[in-house]
C-alpha atoms as a PDB file:
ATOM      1  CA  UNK A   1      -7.205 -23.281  24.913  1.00  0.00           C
ATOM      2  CA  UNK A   2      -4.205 -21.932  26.851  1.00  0.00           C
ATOM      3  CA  UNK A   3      -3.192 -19.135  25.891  1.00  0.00           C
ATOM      4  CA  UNK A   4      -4.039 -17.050  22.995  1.00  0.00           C
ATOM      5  CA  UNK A   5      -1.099 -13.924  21.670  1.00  0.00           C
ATOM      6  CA  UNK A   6       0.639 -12.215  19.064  1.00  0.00           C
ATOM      7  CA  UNK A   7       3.619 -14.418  18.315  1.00  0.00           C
ATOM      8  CA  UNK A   8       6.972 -12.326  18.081  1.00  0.00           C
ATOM      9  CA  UNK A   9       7.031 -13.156  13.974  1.00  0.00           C
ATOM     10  CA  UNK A  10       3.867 -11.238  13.827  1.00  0.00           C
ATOM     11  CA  UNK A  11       3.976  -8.560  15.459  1.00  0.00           C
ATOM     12  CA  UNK A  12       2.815  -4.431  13.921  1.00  0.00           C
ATOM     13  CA  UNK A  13       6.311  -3.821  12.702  1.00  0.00           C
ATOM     14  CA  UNK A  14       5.903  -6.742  10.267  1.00  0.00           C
ATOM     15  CA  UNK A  15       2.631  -5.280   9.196  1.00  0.00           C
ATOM     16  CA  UNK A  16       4.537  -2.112   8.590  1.00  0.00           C
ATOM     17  CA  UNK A  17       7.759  -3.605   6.675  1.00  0.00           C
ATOM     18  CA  UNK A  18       6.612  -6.743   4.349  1.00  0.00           C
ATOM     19  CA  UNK A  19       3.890  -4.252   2.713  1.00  0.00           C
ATOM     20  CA  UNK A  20       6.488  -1.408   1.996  1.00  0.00           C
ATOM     21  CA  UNK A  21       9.072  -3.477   0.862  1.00  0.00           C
ATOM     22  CA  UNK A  22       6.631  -4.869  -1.452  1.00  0.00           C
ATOM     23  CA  UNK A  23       5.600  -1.728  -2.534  1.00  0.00           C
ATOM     24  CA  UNK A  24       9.036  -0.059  -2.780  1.00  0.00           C
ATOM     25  CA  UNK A  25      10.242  -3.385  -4.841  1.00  0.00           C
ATOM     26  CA  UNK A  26       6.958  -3.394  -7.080  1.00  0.00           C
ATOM     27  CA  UNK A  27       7.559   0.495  -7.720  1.00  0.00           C
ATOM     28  CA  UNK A  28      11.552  -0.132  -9.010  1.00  0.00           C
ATOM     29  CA  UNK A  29      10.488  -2.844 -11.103  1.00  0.00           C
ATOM     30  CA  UNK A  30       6.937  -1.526 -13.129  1.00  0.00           C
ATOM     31  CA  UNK A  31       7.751   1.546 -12.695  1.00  0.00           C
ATOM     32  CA  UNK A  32      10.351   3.505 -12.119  1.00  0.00           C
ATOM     33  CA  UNK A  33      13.962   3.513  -9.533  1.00  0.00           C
ATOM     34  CA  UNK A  34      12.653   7.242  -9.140  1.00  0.00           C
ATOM     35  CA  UNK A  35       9.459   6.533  -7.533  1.00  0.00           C
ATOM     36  CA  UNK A  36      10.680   3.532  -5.729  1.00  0.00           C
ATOM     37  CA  UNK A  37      13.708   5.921  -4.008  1.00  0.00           C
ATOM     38  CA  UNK A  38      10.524   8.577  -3.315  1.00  0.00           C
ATOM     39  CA  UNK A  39       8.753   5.428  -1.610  1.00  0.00           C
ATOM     40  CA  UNK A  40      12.092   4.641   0.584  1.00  0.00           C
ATOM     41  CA  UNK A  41      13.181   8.557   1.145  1.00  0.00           C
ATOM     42  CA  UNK A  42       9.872   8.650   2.908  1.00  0.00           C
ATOM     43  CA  UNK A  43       9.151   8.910   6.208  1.00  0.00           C
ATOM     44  CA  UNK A  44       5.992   7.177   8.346  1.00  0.00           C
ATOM     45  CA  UNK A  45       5.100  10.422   9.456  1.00  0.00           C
ATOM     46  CA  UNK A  46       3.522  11.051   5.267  1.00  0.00           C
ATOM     47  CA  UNK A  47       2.872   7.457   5.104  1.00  0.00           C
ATOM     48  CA  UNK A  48       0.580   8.467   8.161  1.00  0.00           C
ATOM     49  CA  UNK A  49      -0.101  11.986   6.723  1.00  0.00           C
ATOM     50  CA  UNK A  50      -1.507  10.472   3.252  1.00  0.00           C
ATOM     51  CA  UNK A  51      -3.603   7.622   5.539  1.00  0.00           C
ATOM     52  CA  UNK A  52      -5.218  10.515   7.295  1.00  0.00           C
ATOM     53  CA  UNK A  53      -6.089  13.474   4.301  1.00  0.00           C
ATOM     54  CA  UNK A  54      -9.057  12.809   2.634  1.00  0.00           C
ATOM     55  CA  UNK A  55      -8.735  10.986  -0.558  1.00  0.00           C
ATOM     56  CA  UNK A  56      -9.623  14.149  -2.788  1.00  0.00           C
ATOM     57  CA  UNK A  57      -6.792  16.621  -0.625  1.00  0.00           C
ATOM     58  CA  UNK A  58      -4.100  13.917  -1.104  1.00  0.00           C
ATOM     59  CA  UNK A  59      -2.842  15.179  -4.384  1.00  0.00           C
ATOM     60  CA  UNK A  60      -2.543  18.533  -2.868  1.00  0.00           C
ATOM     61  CA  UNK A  61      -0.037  17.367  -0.221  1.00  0.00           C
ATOM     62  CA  UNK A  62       2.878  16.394  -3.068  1.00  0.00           C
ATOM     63  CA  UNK A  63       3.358  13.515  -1.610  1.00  0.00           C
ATOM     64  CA  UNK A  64       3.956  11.338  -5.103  1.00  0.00           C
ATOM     65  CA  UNK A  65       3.683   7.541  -3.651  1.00  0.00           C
ATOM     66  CA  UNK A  66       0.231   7.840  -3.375  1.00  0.00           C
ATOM     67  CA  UNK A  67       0.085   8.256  -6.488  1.00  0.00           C
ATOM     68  CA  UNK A  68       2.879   6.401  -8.290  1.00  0.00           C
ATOM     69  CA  UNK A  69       1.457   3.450  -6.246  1.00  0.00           C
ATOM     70  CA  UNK A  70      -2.302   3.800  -7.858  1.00  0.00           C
ATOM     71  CA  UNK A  71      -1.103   3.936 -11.248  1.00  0.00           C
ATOM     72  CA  UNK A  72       0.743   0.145 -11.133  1.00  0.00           C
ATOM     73  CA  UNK A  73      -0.820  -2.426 -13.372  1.00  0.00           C
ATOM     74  CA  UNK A  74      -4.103  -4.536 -11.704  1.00  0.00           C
ATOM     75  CA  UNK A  75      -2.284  -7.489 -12.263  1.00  0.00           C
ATOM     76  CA  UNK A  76       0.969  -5.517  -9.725  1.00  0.00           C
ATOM     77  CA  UNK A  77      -1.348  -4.061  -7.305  1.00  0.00           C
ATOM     78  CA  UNK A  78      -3.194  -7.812  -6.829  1.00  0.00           C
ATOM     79  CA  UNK A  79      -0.272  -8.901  -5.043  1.00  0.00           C
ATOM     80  CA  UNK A  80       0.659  -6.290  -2.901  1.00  0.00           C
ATOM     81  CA  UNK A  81      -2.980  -4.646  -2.016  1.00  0.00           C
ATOM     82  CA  UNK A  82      -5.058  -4.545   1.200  1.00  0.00           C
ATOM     83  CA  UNK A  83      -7.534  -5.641  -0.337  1.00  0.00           C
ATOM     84  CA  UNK A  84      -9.565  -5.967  -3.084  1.00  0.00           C
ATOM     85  CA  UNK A  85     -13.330  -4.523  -4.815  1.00  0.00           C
ATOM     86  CA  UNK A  86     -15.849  -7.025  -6.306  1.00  0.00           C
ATOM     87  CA  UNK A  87     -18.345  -6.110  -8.519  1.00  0.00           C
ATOM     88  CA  UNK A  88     -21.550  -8.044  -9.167  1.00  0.00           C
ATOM     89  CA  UNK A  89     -24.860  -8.309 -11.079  1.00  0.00           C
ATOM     90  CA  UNK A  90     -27.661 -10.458  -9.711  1.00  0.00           C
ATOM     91  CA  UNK A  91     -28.921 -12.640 -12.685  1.00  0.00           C
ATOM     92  CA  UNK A  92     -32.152 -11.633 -13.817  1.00  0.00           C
ATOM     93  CA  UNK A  93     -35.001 -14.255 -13.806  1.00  0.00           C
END
């Protein structure tokens, strides 16, 4: 191997953008232009804010993307999500 790096085309600010603009699309069309113009009014420092305050203190903060973003369909938040929960039941024998 030569060399091993972050390619320009994937660099952080992509990992910042392509999720919110998926989010702030998903939120005008199953939900409302309202939310989606909350989403895009916002600023990274509550995007930040709401990744840092404990789940249960989020609410508290008035910050309504949280929110308006956990109330989208399953079948909406399976293609913009980071990531996903499983849940399984050994067989019995």
């Amino acid at each position: 191997m030569e060399e091993l790096q972050v390619s320009e085309n994937y660099h952080s600010g992509h990992s910042i953008a392509w999720p919110a603009s998926e989010c702030e699309a998903a939120l005008r069309e199953h939900h409302s232009a309202q939310a989606s113009d909350a989403l895009a009014a916002g600023t990274v420092a509550d995007l930040v804010t709401l990744w840092r305050t404990p789940e249960d203190a989020r609410a508290a903060l008035g910050l309504r993307p949280w929110q308006d973003l956990a109330i989208l369909s399953q079948d909406v938040q399976a293609h913009i999500a980071a990531g996903f929960e499983l849940l399984t039941r050994s067989p019995s024998n």
